[in-house]
N, C-alpha and C. Protein backbone atom coordinates (compact mmCIF):
# COMPACT_ATOMS: atom_id res chain seq x y z
N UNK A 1 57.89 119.73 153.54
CA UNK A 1 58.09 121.15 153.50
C UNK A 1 57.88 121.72 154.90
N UNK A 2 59.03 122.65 155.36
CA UNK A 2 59.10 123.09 156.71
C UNK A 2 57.52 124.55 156.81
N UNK A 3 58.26 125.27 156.50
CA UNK A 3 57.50 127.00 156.05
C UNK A 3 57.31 127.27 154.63
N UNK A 4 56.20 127.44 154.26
CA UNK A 4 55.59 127.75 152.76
C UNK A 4 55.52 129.18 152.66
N UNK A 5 56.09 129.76 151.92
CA UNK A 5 56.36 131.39 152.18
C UNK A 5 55.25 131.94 151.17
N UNK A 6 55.08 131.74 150.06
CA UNK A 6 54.17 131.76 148.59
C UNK A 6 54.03 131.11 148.11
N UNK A 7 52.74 130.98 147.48
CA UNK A 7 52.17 130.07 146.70
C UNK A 7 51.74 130.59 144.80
N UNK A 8 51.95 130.17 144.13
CA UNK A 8 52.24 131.27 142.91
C UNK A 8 51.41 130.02 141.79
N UNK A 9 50.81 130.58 140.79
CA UNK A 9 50.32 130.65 140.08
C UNK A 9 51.26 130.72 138.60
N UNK A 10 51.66 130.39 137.70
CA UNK A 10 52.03 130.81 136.69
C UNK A 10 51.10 130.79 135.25
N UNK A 11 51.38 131.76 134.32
CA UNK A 11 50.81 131.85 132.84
C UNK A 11 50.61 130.24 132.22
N UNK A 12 50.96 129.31 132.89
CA UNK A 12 50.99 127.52 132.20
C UNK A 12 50.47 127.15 133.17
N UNK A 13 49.57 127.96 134.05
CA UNK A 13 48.31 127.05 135.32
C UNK A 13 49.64 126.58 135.99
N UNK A 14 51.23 126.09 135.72
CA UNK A 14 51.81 125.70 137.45
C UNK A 14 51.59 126.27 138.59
N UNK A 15 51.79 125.50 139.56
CA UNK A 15 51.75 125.69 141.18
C UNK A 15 52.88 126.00 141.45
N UNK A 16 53.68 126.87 141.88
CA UNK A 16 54.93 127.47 142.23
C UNK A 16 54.87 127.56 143.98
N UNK A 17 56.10 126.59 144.69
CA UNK A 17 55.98 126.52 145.80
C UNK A 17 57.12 127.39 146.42
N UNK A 18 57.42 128.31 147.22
CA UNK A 18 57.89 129.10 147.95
C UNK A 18 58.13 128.72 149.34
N UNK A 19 59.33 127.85 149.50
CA UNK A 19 59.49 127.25 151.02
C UNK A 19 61.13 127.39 151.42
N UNK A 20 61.10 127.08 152.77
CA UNK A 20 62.12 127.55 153.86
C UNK A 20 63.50 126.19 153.45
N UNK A 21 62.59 125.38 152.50
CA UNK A 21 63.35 123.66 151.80
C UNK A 21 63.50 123.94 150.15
N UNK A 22 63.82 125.32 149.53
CA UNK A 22 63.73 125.60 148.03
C UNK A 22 62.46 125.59 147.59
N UNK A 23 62.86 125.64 146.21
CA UNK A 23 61.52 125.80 145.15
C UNK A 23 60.85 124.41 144.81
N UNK A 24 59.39 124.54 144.94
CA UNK A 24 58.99 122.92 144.33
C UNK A 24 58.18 123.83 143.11
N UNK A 25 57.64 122.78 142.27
CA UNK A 25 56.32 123.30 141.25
C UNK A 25 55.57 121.92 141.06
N UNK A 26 54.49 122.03 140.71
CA UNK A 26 53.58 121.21 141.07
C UNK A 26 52.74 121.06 139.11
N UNK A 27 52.52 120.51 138.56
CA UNK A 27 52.26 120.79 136.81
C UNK A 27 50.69 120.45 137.02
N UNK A 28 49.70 120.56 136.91
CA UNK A 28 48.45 119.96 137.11
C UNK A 28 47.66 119.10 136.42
N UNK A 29 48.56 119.84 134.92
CA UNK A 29 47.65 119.14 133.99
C UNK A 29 49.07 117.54 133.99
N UNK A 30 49.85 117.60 134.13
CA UNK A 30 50.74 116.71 133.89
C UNK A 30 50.51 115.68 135.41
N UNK A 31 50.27 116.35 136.36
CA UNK A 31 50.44 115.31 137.56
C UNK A 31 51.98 115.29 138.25
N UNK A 32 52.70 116.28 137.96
CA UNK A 32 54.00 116.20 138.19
C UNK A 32 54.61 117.24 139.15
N UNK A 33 55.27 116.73 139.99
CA UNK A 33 55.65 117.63 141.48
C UNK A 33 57.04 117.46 141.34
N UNK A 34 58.17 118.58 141.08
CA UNK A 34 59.15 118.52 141.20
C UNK A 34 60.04 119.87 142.21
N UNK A 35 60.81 119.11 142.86
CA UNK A 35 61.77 119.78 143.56
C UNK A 35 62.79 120.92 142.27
N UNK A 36 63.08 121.71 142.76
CA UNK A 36 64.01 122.60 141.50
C UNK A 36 64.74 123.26 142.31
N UNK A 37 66.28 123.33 141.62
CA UNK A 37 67.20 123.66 142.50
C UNK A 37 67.69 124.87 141.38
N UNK A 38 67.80 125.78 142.43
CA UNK A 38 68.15 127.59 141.71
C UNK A 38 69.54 127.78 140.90
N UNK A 39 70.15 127.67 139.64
CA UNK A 39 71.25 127.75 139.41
C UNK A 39 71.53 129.26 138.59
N UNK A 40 72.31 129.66 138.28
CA UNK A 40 72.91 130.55 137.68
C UNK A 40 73.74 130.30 136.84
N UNK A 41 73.76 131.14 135.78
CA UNK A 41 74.97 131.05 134.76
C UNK A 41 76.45 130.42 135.23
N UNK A 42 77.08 129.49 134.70
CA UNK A 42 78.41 129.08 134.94
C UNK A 42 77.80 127.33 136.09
N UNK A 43 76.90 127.46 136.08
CA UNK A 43 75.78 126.08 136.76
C UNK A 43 76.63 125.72 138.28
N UNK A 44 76.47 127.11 139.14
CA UNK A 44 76.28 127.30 140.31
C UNK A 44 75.18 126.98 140.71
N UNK A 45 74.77 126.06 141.65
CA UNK A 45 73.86 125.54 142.24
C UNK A 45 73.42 126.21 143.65
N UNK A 46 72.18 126.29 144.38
CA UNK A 46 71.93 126.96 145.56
C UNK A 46 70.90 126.25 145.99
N UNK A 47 71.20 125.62 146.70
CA UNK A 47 70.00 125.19 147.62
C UNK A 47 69.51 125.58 149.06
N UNK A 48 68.56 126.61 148.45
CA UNK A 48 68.44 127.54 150.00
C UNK A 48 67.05 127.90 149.68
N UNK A 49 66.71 128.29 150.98
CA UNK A 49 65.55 129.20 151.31
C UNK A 49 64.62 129.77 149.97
N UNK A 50 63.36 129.89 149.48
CA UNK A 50 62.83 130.45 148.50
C UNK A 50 61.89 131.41 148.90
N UNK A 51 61.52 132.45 148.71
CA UNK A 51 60.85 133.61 149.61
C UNK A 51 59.90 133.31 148.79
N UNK A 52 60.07 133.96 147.06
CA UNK A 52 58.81 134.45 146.12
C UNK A 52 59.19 134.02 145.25
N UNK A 53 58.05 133.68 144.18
CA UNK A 53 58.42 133.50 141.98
C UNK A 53 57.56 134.58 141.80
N UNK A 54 58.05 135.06 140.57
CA UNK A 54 57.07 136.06 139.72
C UNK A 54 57.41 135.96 138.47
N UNK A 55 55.99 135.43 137.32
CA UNK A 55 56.09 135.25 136.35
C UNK A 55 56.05 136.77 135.44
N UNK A 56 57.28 137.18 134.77
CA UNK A 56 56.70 138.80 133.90
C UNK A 56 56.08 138.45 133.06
N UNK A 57 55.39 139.37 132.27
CA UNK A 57 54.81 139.94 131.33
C UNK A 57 55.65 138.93 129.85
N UNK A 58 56.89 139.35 130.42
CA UNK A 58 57.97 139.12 129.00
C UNK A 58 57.95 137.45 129.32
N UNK A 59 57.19 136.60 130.32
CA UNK A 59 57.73 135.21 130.93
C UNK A 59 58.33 134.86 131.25
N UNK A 60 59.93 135.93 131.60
CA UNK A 60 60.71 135.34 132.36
C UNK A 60 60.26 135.14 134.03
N UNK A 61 60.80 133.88 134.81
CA UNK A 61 60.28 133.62 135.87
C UNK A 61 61.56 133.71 137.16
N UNK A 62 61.19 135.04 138.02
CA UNK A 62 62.33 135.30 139.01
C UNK A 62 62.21 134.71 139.93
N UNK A 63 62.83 133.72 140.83
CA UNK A 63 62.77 133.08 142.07
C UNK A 63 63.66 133.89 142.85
N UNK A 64 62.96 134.72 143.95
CA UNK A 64 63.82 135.54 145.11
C UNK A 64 64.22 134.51 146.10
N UNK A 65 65.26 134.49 146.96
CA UNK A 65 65.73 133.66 147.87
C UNK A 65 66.32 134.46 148.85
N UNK A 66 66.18 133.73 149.85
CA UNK A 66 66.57 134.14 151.14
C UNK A 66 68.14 134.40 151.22
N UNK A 67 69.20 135.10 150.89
CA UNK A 67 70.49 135.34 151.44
C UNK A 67 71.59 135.08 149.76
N UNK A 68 70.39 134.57 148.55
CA UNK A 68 71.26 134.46 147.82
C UNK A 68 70.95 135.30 146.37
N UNK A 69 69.94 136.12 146.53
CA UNK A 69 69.45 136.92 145.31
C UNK A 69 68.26 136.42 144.35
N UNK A 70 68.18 136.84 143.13
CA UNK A 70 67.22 136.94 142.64
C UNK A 70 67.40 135.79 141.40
N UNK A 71 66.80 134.99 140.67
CA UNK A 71 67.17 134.11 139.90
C UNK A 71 66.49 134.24 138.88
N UNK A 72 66.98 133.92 137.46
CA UNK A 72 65.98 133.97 136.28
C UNK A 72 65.82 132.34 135.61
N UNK A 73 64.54 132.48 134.83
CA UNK A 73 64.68 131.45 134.18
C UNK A 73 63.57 131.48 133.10
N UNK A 74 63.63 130.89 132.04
CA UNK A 74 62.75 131.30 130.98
C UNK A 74 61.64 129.96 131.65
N UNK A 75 60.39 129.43 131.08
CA UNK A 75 59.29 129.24 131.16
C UNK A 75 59.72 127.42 131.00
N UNK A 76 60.92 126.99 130.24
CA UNK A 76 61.43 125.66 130.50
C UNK A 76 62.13 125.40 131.69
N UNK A 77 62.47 126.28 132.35
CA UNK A 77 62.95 126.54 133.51
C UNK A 77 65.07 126.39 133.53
N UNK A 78 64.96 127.08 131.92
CA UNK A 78 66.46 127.44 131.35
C UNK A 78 66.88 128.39 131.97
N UNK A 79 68.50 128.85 132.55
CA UNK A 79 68.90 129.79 133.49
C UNK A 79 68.86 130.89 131.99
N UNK A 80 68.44 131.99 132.65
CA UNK A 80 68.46 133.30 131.38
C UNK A 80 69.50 134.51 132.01
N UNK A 81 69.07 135.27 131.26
CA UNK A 81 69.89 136.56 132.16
C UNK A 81 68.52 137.19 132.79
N UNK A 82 69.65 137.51 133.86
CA UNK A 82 68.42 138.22 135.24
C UNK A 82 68.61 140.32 135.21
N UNK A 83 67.27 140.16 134.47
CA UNK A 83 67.60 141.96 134.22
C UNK A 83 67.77 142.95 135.86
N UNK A 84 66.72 142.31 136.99
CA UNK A 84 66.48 142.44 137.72
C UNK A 84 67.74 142.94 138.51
N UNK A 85 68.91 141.81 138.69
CA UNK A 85 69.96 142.05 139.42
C UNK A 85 71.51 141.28 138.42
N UNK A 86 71.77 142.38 137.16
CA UNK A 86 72.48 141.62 136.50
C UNK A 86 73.83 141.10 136.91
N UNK A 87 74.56 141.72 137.77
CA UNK A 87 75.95 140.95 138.11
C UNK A 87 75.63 140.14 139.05
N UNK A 88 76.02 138.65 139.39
CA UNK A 88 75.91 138.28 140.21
C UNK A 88 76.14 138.40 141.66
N UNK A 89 77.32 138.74 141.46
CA UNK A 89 77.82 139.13 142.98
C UNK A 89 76.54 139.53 143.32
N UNK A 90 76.26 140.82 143.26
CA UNK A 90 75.37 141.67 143.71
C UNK A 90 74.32 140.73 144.60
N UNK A 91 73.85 139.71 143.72
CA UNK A 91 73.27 139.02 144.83
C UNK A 91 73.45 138.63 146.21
N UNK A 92 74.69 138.69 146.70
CA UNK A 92 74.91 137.81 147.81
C UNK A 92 74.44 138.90 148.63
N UNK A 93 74.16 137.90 149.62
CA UNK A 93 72.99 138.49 150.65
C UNK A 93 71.94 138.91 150.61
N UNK A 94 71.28 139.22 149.13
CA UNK A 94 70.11 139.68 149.03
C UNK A 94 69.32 138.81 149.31
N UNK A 95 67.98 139.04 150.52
CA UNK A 95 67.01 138.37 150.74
C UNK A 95 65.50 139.19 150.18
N UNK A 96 64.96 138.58 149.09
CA UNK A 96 63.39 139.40 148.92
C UNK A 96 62.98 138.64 148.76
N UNK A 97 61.86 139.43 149.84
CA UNK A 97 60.42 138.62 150.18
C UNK A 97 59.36 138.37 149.66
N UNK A 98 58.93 139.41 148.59
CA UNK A 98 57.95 139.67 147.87
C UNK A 98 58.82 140.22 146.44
N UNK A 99 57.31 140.21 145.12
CA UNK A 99 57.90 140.69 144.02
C UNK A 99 56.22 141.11 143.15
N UNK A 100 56.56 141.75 142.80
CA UNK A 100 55.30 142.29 141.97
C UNK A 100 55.73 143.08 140.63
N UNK A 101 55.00 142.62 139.74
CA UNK A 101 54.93 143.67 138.45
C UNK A 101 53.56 144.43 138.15
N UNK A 102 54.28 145.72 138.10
CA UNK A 102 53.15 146.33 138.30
C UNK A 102 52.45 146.91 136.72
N UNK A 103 51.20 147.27 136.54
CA UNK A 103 50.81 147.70 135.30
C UNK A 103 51.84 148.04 134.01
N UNK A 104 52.54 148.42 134.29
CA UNK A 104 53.77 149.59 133.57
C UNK A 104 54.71 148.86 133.22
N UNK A 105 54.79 147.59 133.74
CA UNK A 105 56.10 146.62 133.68
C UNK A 105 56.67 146.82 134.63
N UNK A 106 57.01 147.66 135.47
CA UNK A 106 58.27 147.82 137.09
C UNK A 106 57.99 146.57 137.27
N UNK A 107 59.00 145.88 138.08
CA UNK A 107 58.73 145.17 139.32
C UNK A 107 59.77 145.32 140.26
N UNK A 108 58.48 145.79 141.41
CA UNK A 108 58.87 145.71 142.41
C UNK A 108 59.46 144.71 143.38
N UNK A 109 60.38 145.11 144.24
CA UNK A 109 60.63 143.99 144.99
C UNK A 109 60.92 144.37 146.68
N UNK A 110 60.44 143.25 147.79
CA UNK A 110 60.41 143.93 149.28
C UNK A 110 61.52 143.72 149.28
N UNK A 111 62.46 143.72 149.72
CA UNK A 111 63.65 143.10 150.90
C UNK A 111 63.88 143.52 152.16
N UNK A 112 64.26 142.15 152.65
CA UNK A 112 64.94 142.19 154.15
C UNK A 112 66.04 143.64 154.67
N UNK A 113 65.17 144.49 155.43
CA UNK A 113 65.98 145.18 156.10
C UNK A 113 65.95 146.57 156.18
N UNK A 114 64.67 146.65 155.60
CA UNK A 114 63.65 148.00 154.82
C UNK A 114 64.11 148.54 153.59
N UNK A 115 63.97 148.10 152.78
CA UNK A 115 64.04 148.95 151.70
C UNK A 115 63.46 148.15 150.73
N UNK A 116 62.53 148.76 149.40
CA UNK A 116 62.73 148.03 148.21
C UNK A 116 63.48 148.12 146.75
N UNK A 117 63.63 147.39 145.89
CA UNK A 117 63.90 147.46 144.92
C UNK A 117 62.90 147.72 143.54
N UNK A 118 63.37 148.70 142.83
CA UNK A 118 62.13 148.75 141.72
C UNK A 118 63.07 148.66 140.58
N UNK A 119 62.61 147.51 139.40
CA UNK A 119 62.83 147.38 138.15
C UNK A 119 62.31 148.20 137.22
N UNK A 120 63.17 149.27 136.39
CA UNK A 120 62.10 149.92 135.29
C UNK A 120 62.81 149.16 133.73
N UNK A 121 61.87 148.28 133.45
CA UNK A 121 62.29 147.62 132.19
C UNK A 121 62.62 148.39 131.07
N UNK A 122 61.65 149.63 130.53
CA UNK A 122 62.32 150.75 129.58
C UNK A 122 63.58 151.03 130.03
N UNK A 123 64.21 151.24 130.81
CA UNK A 123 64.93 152.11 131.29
C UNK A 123 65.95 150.95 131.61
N UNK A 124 65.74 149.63 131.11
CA UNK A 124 66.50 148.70 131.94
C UNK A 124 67.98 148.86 133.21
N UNK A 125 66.91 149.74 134.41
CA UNK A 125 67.46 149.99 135.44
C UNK A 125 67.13 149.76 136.88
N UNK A 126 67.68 149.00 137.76
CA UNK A 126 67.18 148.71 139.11
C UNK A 126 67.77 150.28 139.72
N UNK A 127 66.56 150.26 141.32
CA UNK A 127 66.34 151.76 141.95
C UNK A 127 66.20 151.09 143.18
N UNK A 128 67.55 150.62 144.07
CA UNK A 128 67.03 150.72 145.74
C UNK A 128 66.47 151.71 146.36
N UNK A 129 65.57 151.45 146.91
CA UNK A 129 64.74 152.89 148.09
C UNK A 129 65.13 152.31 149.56
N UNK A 130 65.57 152.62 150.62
CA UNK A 130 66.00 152.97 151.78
C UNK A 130 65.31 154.09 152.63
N UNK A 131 64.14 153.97 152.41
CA UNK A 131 63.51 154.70 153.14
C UNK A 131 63.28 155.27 154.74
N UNK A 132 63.43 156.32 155.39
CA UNK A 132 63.10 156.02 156.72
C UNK A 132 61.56 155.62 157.10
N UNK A 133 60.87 155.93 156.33
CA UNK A 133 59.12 154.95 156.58
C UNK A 133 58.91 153.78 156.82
N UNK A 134 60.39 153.53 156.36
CA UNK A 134 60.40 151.89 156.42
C UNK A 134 60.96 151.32 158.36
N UNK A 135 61.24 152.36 158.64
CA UNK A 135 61.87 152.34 159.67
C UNK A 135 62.87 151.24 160.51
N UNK A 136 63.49 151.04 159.17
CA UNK A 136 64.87 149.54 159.32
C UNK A 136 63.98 148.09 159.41
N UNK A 137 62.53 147.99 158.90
CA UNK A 137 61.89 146.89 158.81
C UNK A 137 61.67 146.08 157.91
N UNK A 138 61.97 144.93 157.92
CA UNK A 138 62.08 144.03 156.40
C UNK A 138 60.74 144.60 156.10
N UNK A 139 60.48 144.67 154.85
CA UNK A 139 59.32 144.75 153.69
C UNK A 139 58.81 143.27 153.13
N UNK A 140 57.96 142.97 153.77
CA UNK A 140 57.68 141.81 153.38
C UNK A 140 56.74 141.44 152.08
N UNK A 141 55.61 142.54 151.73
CA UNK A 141 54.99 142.13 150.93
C UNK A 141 54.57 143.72 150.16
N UNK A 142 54.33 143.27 148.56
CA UNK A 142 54.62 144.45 147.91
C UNK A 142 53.00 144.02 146.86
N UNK A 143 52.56 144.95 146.66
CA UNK A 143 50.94 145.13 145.88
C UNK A 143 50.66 146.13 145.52
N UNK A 144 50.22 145.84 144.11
CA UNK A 144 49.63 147.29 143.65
C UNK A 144 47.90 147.56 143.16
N UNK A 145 47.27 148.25 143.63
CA UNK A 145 45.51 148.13 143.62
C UNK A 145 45.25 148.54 142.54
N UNK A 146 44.05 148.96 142.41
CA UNK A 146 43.47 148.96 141.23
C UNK A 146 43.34 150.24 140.36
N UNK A 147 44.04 151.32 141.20
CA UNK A 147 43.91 152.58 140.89
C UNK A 147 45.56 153.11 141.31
N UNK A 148 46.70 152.21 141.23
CA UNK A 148 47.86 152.29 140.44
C UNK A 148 48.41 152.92 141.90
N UNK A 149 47.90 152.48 142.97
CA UNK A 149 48.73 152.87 144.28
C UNK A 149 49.58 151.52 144.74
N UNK A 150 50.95 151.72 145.02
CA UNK A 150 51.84 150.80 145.77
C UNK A 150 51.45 150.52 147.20
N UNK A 151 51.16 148.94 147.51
CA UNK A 151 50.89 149.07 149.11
C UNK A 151 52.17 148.09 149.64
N UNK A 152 52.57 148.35 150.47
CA UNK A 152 53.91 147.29 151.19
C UNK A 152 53.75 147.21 152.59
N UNK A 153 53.74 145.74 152.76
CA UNK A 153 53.58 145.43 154.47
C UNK A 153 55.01 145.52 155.49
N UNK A 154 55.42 145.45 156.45
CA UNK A 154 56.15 145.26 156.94
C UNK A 154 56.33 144.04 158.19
N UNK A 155 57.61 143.51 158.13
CA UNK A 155 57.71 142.12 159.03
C UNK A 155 56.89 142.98 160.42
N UNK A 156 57.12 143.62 160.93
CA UNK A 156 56.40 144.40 162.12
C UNK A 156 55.28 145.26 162.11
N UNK A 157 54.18 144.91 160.87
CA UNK A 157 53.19 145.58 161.03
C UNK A 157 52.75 146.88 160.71
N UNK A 158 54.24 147.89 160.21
CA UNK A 158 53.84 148.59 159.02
C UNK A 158 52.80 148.62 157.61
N UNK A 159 52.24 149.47 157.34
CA UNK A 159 51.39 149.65 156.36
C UNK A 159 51.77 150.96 155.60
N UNK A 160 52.78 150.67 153.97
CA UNK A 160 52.70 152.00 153.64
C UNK A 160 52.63 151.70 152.63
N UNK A 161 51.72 153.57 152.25
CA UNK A 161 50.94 153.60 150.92
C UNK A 161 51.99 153.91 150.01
N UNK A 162 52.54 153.93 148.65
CA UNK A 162 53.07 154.65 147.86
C UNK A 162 52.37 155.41 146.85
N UNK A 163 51.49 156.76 146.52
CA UNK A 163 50.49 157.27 146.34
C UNK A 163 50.71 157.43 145.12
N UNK A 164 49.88 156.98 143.95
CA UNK A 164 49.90 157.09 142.21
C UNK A 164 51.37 155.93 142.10
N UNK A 165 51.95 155.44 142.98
CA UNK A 165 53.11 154.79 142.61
C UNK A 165 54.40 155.61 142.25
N UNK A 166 54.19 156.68 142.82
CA UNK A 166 55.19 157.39 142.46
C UNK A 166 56.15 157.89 143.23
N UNK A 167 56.83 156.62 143.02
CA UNK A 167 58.31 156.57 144.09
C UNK A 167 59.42 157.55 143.43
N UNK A 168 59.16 158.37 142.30
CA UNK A 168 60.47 159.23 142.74
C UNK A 168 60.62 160.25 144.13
N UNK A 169 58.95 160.74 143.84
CA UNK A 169 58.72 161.40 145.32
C UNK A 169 58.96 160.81 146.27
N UNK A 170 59.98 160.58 146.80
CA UNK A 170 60.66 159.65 148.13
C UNK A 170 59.89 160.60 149.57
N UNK A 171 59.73 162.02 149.33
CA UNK A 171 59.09 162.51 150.34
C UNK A 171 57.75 162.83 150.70
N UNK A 172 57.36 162.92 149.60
CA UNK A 172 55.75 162.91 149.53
C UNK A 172 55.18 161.85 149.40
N UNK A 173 55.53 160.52 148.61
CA UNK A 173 54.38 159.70 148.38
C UNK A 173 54.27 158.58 149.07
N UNK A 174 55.38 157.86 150.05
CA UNK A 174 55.32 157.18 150.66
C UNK A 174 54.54 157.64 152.03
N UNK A 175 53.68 156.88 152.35
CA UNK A 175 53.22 157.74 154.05
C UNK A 175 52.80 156.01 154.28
N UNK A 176 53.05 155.91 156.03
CA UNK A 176 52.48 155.25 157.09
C UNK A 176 50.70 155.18 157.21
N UNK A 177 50.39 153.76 156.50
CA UNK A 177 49.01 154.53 157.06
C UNK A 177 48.11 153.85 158.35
């Protein structure tokens, strides 16, 4: 493995590996380390770059990738439908770096180039933000504390708060801190 981007945890104790050489997972109780290659419906194959996994709530498990989108897969590691980014196309080029679900079910997501993406599962609707706070800087890492505030890093050292998480306020709640 070249660059280890995340290291992930899943609801079945796996080790979820996040590298610059695809996805590995690691089983603990089994002893078993396998390479996994990202496919999509119609068994398009991708062997590229892996940024982040994030296991939801519901168990589906999204693998973000560097230049080729967002991937689903149920917990056997069966291709599902990806609520996140449902047409495929849409994927191409998408690189995210980070992914988080937050209390509420959203998940969030950073991507390359400032902006993020937010999933609202009620509402089964994705919400790009393009922010100028972001100031054209990949978003690398996305967290939410303990008192329901959004924090997101930036490839250059940005720090911004999203305050109560409440990104409709695009003008008030995001601030530099």
């Amino acid at each position: 493995l070249e660059t280890i981007y995340q290291l992930y945890e899943d609801r079945d104790a796996n080790i979820w590996i996040s590298s610059s050489n695809g996805l590995f997972m690691f089983n603990p109780g089994k002893q078993i380390f396998s390479n996994l290659t990202n496919i999509r419906k119609g068994k398009d194959e991708f062997k590229n770059s892996v940024d982040a996994v994030l296991q939801s709530k519901s168990r589906i498990i999204y693998v973000s990738t560097w230049g080729a989108g967002i991937f689903a897969y149920d917990s056997n590691f069966n291709v599902v439908a990806n609520s996140l980014i449902p047409i495929a196309k849409d994927n191409n080029g998408l690189a995210g770096w980070d992914m988080h679900e937050r209390k509420n079910g959203e998940i969030w997501i950073a991507v390359q180039g400032g902006s993020i993406r937010i999933y609202n599962p009620k509402k089964n609707k994705a919400t790009e933000l393009k922010l100028s706070v972001f100031e054209n800087k990949t978003v690398r890492q996305v967290i939410e504390d303990s008192i329901g505030n959004m924090w997101m890093g930036t490839q250059y050292g940005l720090i911004i708060k999203c305050s109560n998480s409440n990104w409709h306020d695009t003008v008030n709640a995001f601030k530099i801190m």
